[in-house]
PDB file of N, CA and C in Angstrom:
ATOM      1  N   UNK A   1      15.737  -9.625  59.268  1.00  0.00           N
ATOM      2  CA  UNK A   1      14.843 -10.478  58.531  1.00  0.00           C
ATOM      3  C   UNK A   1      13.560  -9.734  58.153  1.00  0.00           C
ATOM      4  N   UNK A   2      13.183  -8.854  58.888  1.00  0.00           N
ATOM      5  CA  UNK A   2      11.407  -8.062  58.705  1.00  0.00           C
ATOM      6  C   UNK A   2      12.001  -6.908  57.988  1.00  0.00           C
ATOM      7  N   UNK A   3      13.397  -6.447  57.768  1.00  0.00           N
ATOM      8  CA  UNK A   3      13.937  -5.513  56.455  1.00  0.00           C
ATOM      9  C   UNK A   3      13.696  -6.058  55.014  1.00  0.00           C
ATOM     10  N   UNK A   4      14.368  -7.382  54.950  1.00  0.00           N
ATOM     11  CA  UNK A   4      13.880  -8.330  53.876  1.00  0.00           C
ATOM     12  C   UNK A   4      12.741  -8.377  53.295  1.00  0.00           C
ATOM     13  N   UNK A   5      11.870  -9.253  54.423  1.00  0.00           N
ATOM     14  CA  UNK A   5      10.313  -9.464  53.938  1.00  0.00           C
ATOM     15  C   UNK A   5       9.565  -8.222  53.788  1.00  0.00           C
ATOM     16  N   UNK A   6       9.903  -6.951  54.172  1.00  0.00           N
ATOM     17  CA  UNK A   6       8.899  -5.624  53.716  1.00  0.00           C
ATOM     18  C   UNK A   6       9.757  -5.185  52.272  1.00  0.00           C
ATOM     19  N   UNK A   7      10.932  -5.207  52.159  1.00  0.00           N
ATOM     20  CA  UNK A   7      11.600  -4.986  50.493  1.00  0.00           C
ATOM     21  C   UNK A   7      11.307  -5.712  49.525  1.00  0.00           C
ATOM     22  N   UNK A   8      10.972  -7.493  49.742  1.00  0.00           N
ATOM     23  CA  UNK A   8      10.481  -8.249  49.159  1.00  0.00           C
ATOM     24  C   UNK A   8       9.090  -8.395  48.991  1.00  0.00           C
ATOM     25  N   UNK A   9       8.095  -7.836  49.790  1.00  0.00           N
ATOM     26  CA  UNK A   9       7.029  -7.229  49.833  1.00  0.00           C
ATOM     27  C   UNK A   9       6.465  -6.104  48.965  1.00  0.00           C
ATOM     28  N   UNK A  10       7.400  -5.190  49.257  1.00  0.00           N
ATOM     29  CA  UNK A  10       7.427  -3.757  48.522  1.00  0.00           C
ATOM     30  C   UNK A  10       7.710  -3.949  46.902  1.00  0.00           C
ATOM     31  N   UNK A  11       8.667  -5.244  46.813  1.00  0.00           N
ATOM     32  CA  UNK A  11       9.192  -4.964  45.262  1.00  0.00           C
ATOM     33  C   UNK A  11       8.243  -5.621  44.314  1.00  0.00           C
ATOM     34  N   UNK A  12       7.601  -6.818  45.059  1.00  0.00           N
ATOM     35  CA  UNK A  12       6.117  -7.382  44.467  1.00  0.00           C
ATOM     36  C   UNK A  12       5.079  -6.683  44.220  1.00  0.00           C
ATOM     37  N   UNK A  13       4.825  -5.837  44.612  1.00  0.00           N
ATOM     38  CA  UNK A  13       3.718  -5.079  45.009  1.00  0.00           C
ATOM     39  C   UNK A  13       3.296  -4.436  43.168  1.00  0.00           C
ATOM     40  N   UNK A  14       4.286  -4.409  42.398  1.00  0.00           N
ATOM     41  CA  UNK A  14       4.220  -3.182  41.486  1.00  0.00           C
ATOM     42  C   UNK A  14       3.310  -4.472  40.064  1.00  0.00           C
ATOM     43  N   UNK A  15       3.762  -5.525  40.717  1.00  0.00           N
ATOM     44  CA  UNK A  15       3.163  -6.659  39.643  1.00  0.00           C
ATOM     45  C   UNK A  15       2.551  -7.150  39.850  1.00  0.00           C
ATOM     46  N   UNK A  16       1.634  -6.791  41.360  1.00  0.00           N
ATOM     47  CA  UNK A  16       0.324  -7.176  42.096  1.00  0.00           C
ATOM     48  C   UNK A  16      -0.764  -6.121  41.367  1.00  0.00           C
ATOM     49  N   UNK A  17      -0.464  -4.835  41.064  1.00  0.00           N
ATOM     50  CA  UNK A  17      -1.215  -3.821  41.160  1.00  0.00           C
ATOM     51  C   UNK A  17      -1.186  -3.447  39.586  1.00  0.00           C
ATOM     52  N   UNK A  18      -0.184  -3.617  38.769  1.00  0.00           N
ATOM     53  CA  UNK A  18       0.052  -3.356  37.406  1.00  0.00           C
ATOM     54  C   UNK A  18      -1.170  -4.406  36.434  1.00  0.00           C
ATOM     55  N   UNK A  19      -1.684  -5.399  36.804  1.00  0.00           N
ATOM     56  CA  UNK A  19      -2.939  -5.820  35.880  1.00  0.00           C
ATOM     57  C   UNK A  19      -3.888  -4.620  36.017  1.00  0.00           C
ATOM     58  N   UNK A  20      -4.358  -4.400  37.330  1.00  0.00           N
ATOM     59  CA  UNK A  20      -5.582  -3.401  37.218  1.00  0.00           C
ATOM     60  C   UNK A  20      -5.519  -2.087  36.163  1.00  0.00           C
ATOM     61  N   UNK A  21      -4.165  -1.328  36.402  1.00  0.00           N
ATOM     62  CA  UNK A  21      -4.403  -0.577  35.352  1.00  0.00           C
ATOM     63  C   UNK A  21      -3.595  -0.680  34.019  1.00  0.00           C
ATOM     64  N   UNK A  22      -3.881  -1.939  33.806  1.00  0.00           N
ATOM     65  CA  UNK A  22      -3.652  -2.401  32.241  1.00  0.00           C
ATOM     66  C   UNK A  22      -4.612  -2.124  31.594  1.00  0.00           C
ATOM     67  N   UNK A  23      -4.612  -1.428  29.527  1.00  0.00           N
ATOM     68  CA  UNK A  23      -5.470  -1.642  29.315  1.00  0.00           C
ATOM     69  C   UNK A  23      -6.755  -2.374  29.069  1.00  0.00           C
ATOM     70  N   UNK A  24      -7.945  -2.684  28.950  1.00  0.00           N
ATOM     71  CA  UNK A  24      -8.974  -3.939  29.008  1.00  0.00           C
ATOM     72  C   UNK A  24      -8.338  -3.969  27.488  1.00  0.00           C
ATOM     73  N   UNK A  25      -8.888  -5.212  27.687  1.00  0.00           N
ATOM     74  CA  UNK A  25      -8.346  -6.058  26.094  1.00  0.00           C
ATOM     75  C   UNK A  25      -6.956  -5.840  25.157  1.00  0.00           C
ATOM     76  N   UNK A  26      -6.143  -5.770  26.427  1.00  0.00           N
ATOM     77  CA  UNK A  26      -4.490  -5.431  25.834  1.00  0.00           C
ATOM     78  C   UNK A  26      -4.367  -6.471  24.627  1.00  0.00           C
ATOM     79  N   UNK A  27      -5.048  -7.762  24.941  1.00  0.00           N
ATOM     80  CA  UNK A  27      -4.197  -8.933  24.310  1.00  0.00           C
ATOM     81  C   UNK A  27      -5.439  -9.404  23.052  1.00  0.00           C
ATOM     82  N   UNK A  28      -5.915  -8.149  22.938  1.00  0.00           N
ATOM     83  CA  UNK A  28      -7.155  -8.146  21.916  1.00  0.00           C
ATOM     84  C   UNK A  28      -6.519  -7.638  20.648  1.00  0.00           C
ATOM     85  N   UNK A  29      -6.827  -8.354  18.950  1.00  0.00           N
ATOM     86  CA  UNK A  29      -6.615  -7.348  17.913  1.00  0.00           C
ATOM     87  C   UNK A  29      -7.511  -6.907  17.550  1.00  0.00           C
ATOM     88  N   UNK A  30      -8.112  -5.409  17.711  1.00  0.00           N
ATOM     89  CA  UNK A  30      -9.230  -5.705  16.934  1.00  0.00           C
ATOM     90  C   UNK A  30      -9.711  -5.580  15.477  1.00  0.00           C
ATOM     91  N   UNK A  31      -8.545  -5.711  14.755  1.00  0.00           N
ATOM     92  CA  UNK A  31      -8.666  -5.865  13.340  1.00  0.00           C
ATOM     93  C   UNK A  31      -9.295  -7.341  12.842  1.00  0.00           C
ATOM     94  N   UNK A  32      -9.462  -8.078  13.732  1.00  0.00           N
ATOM     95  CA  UNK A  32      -9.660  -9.634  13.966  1.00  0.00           C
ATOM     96  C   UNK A  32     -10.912  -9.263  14.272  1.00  0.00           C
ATOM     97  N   UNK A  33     -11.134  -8.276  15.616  1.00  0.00           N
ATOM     98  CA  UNK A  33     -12.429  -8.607  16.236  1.00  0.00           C
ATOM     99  C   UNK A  33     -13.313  -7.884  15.466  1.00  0.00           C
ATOM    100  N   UNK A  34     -13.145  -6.840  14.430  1.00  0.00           N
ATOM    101  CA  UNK A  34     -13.817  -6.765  13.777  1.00  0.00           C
ATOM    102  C   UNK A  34     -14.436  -7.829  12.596  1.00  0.00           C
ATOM    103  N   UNK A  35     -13.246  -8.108  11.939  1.00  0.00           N
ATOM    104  CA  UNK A  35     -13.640  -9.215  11.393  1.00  0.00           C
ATOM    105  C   UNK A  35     -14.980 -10.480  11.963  1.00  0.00           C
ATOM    106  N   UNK A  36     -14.626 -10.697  12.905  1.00  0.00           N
ATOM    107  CA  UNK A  36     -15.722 -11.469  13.802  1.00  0.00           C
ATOM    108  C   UNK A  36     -17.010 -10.584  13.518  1.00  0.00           C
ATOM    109  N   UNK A  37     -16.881  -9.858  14.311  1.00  0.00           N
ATOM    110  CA  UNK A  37     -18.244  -8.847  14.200  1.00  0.00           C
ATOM    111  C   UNK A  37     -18.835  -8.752  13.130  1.00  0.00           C
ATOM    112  N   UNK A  38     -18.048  -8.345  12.316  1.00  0.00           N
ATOM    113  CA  UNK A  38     -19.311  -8.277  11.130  1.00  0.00           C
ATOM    114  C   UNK A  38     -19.609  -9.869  10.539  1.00  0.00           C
ATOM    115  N   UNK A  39     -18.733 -10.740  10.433  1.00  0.00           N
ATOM    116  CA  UNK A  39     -19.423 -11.887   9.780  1.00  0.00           C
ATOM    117  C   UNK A  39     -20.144 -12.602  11.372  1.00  0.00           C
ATOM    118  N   UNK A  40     -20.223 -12.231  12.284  1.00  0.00           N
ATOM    119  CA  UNK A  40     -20.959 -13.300  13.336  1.00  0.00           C
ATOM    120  C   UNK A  40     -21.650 -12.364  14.230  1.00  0.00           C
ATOM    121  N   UNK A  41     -21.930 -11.047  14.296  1.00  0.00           N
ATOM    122  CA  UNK A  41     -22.970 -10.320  15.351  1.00  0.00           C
ATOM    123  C   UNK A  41     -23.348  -9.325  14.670  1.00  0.00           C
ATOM    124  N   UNK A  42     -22.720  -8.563  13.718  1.00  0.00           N
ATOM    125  CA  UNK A  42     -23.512  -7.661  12.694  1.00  0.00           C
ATOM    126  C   UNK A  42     -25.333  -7.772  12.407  1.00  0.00           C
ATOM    127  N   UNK A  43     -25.353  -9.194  11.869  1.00  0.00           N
ATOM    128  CA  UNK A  43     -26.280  -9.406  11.038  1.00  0.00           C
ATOM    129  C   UNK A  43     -27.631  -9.591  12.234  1.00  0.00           C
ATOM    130  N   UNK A  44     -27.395 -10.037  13.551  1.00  0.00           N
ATOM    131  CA  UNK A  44     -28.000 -10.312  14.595  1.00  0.00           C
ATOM    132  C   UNK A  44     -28.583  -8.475  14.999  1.00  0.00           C
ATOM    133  N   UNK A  45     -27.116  -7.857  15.366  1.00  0.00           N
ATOM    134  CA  UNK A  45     -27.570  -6.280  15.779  1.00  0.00           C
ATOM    135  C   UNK A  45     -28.668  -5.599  14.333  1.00  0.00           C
ATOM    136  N   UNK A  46     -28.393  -5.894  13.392  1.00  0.00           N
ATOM    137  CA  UNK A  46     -28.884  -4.942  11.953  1.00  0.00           C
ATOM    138  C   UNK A  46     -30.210  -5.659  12.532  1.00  0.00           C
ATOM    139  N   UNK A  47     -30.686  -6.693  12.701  1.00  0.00           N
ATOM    140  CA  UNK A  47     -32.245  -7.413  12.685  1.00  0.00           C
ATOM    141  C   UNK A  47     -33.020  -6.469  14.034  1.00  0.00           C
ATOM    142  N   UNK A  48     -32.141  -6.761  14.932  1.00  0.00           N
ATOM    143  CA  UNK A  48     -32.617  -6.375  15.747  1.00  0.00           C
ATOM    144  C   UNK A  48     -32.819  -4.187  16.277  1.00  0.00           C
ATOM    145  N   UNK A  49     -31.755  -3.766  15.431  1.00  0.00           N
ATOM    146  CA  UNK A  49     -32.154  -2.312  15.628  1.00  0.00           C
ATOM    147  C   UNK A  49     -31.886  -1.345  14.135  1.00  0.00           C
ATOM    148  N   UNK A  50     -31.609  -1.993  12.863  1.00  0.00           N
ATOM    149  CA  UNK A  50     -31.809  -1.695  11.656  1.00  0.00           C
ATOM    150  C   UNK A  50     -30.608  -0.324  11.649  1.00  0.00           C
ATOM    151  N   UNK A  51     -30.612  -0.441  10.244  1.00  0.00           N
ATOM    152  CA  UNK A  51     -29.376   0.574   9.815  1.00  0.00           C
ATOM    153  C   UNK A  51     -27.711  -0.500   9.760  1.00  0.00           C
ATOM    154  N   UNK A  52     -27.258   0.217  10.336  1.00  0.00           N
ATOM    155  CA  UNK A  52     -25.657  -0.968  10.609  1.00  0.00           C
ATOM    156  C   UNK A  52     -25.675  -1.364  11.511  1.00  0.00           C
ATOM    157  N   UNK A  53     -26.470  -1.599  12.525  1.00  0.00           N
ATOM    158  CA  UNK A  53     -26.622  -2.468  13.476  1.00  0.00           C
ATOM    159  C   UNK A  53     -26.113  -1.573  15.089  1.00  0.00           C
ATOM    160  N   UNK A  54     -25.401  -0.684  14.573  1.00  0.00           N
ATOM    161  CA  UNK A  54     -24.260   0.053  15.676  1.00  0.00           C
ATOM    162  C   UNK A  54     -25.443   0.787  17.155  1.00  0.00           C
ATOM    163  N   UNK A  55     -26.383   1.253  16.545  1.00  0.00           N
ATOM    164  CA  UNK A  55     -27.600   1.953  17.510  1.00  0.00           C
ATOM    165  C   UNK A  55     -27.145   0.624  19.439  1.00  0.00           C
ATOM    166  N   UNK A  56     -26.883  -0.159  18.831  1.00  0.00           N
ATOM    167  CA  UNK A  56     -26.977  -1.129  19.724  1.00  0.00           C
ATOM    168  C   UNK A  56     -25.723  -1.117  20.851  1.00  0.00           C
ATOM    169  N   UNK A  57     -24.709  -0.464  20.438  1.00  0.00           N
ATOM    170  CA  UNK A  57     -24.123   0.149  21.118  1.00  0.00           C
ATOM    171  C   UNK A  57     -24.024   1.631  21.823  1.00  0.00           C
ATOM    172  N   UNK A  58     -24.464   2.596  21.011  1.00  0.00           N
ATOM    173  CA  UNK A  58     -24.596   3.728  21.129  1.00  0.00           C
ATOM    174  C   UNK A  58     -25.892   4.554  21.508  1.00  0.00           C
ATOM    175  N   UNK A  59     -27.423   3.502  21.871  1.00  0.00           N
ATOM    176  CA  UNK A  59     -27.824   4.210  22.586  1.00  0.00           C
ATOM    177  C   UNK A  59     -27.998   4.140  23.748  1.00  0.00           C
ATOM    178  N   UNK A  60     -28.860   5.399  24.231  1.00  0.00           N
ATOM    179  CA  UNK A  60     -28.687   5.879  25.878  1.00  0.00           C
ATOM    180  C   UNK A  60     -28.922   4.853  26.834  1.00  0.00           C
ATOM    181  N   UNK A  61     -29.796   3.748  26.451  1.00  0.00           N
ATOM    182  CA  UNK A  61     -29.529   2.666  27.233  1.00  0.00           C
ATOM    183  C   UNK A  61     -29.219   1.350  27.118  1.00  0.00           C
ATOM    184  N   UNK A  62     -28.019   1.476  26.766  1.00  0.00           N
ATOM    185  CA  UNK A  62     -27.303   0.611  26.315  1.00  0.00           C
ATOM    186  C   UNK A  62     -26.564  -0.342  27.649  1.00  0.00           C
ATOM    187  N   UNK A  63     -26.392  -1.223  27.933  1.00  0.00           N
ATOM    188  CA  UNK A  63     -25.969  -2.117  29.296  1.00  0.00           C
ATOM    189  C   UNK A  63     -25.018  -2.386  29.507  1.00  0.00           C
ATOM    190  N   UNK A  64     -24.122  -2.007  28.668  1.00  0.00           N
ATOM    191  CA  UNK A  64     -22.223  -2.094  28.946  1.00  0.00           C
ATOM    192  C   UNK A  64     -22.086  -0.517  29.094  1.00  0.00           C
ATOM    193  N   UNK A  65     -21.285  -1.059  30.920  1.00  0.00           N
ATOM    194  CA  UNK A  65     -20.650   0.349  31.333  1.00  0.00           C
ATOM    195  C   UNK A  65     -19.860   0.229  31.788  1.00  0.00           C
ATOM    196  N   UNK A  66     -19.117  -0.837  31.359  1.00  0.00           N
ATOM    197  CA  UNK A  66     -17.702  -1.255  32.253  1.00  0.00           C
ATOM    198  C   UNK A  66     -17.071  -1.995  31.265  1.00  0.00           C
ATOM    199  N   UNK A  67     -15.785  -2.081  31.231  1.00  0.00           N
ATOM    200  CA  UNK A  67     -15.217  -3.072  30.735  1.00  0.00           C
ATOM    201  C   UNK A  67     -15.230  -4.842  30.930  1.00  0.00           C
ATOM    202  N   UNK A  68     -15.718  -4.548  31.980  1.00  0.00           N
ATOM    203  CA  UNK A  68     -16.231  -5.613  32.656  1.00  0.00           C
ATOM    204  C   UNK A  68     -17.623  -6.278  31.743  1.00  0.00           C
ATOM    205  N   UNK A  69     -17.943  -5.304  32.039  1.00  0.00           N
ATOM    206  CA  UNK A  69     -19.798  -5.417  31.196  1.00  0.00           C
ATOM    207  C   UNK A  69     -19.797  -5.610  29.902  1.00  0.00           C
ATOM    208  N   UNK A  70     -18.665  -5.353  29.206  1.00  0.00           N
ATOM    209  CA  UNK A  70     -18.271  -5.879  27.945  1.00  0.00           C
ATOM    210  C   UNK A  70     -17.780  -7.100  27.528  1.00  0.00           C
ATOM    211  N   UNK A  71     -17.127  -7.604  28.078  1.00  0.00           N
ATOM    212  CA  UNK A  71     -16.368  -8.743  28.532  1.00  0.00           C
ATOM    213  C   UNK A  71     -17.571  -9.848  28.636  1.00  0.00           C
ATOM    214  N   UNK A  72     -18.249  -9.464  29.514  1.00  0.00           N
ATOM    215  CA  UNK A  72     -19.404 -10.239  30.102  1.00  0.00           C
ATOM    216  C   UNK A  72     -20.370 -10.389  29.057  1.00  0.00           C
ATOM    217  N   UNK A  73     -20.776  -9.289  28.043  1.00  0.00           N
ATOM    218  CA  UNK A  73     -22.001  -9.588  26.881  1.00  0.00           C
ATOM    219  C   UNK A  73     -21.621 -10.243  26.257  1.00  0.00           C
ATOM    220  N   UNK A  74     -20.114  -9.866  25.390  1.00  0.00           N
ATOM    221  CA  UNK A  74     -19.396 -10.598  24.301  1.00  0.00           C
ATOM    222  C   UNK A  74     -19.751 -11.826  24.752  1.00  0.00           C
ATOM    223  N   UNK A  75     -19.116 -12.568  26.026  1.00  0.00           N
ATOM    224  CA  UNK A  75     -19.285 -13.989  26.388  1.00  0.00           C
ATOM    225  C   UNK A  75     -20.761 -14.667  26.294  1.00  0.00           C
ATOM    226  N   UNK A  76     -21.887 -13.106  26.607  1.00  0.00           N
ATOM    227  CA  UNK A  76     -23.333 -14.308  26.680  1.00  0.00           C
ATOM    228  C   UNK A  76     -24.131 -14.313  25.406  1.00  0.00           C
ATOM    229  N   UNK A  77     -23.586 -13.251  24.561  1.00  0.00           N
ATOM    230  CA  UNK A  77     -23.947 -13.323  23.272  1.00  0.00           C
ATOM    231  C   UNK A  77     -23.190 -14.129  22.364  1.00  0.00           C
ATOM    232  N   UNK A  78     -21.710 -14.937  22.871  1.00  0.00           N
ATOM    233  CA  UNK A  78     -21.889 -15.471  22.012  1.00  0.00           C
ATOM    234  C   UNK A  78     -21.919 -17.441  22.899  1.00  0.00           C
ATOM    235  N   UNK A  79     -22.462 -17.588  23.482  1.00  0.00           N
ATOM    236  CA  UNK A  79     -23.307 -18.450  24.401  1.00  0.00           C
ATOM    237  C   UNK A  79     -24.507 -18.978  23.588  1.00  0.00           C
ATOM    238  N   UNK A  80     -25.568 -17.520  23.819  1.00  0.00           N
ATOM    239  CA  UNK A  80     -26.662 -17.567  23.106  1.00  0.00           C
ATOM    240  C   UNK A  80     -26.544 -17.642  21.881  1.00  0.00           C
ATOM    241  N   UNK A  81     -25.784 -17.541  20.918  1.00  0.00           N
ATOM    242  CA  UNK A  81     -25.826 -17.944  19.639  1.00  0.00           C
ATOM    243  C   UNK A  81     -25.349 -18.749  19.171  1.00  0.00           C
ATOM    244  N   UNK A  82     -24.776 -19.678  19.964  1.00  0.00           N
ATOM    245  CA  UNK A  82     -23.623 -20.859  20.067  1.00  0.00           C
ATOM    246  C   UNK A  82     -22.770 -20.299  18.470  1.00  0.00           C
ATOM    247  N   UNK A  83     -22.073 -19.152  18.821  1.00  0.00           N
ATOM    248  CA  UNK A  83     -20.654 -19.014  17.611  1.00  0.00           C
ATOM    249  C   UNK A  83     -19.698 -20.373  17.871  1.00  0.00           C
ATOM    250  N   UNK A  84     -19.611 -20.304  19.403  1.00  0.00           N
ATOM    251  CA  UNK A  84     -18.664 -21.301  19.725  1.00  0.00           C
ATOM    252  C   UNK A  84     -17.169 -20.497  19.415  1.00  0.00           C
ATOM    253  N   UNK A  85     -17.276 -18.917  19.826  1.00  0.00           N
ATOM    254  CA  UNK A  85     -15.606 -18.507  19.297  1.00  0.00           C
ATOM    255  C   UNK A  85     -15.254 -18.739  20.667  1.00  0.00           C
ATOM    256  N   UNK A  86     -13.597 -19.157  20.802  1.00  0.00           N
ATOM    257  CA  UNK A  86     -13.209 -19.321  21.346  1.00  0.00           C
ATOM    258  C   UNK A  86     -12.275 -18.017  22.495  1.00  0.00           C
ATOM    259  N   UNK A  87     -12.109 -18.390  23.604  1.00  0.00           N
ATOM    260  CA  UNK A  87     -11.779 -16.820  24.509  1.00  0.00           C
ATOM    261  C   UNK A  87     -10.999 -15.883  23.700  1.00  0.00           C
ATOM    262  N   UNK A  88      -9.733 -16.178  23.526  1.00  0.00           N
ATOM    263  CA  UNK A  88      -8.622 -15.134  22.227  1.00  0.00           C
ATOM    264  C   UNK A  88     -10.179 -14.580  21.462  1.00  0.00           C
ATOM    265  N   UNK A  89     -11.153 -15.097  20.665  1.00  0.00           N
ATOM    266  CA  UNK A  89     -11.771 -14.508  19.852  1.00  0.00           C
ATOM    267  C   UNK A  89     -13.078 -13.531  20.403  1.00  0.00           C
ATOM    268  N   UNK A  90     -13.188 -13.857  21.672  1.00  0.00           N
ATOM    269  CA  UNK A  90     -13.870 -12.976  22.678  1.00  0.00           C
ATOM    270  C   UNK A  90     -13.303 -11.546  23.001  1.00  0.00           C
ATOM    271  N   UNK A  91     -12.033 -11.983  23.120  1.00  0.00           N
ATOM    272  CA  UNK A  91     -11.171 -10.707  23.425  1.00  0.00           C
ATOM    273  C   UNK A  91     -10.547 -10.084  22.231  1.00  0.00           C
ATOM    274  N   UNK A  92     -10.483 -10.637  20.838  1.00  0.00           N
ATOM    275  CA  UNK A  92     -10.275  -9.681  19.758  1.00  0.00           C
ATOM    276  C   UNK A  92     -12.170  -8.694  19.391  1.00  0.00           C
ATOM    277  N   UNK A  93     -12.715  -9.463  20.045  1.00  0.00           N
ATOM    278  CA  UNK A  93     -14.035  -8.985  19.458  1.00  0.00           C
ATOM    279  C   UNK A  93     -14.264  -7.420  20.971  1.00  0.00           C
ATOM    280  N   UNK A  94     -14.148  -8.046  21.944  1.00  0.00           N
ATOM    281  CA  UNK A  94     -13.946  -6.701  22.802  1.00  0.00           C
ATOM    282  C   UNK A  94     -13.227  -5.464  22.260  1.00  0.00           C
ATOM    283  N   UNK A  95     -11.696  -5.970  21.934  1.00  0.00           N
ATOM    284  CA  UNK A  95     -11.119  -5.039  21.850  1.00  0.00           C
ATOM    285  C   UNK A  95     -11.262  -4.190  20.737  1.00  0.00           C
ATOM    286  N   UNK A  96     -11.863  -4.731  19.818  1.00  0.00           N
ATOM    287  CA  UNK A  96     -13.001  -3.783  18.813  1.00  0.00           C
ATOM    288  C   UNK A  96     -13.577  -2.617  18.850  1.00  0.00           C
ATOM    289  N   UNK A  97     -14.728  -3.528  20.014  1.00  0.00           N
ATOM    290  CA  UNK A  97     -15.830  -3.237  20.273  1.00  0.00           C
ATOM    291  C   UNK A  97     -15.661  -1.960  21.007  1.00  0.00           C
ATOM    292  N   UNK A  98     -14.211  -1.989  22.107  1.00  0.00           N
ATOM    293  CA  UNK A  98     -14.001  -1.055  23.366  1.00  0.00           C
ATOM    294  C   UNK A  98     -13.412   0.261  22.210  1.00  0.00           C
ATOM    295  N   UNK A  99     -12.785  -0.148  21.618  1.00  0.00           N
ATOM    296  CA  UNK A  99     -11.953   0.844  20.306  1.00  0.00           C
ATOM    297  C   UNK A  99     -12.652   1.801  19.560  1.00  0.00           C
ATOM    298  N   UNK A 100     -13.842   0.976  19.280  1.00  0.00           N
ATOM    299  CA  UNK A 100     -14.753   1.780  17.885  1.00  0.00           C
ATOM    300  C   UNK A 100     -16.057   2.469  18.917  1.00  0.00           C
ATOM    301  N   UNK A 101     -16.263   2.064  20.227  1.00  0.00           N
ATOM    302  CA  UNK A 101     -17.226   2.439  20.559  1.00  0.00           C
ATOM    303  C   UNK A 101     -17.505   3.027  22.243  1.00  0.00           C
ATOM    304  N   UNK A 102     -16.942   2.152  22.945  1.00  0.00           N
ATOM    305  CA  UNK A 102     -16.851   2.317  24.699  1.00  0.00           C
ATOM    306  C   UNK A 102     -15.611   2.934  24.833  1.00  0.00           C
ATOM    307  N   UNK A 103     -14.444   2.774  24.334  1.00  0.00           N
ATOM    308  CA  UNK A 103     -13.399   3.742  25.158  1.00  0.00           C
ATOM    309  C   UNK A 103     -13.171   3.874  26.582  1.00  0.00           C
ATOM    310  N   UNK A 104     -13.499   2.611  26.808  1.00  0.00           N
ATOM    311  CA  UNK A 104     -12.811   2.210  28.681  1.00  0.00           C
ATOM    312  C   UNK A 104     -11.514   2.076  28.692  1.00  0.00           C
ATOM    313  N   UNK A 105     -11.048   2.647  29.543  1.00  0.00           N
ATOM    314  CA  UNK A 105      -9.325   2.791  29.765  1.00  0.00           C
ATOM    315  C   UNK A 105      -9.400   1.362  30.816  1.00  0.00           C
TER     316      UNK A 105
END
């Protein structure tokens, strides 16, 4: 019986551990999340750091350093601006965002 439960143990294990190194925003398009971006946070980043708005990602102190931390702005920026997009549109807008700019595995 304790042959069982450690094989049945062991064979779970691979679909316990296989989210973590999935990519962030697998289930993101970001041909979509671009789309978002420029008609709903573009115009916010351009006000706030001029040019195409992008400085806002790319400089040195910039506050997303995780995929995590990405995940997390997308959600409070769009909170604070009441877009009102819905999660799927959180995560096409990540997976953008991680694509064109962060490159978190």
């Amino acid at each position: 019986m304790k042959t069982l439960t450690i094989i049945l143990a062991l064979a779970a294990t691979p679909m316990l551990i296989a989210p973590a190194f999935a990519a962030p925003f697998e289930k993101g398009d970001p041909k979509a999340g671009k789309a978002t971006h420029d008609k709903q946070c573009a115009g916010c980043h351009i006000g706030k750091f001029g040019g195409d708005g992008s400085k806002i990602y790319t400089r040195k102190d910039h506050r997303v350093k995780s995929a995590a931390a990405l995940a997390q702005q997308v959600t409070t920026c769009n909170a604070m601006l009441g877009n009102q997009l819905f999660p799927e549109d959180e995560q096409h807008l990540a997976a953008y965002l991680n694509g064109q700019f962060y490159k978190f595995k």
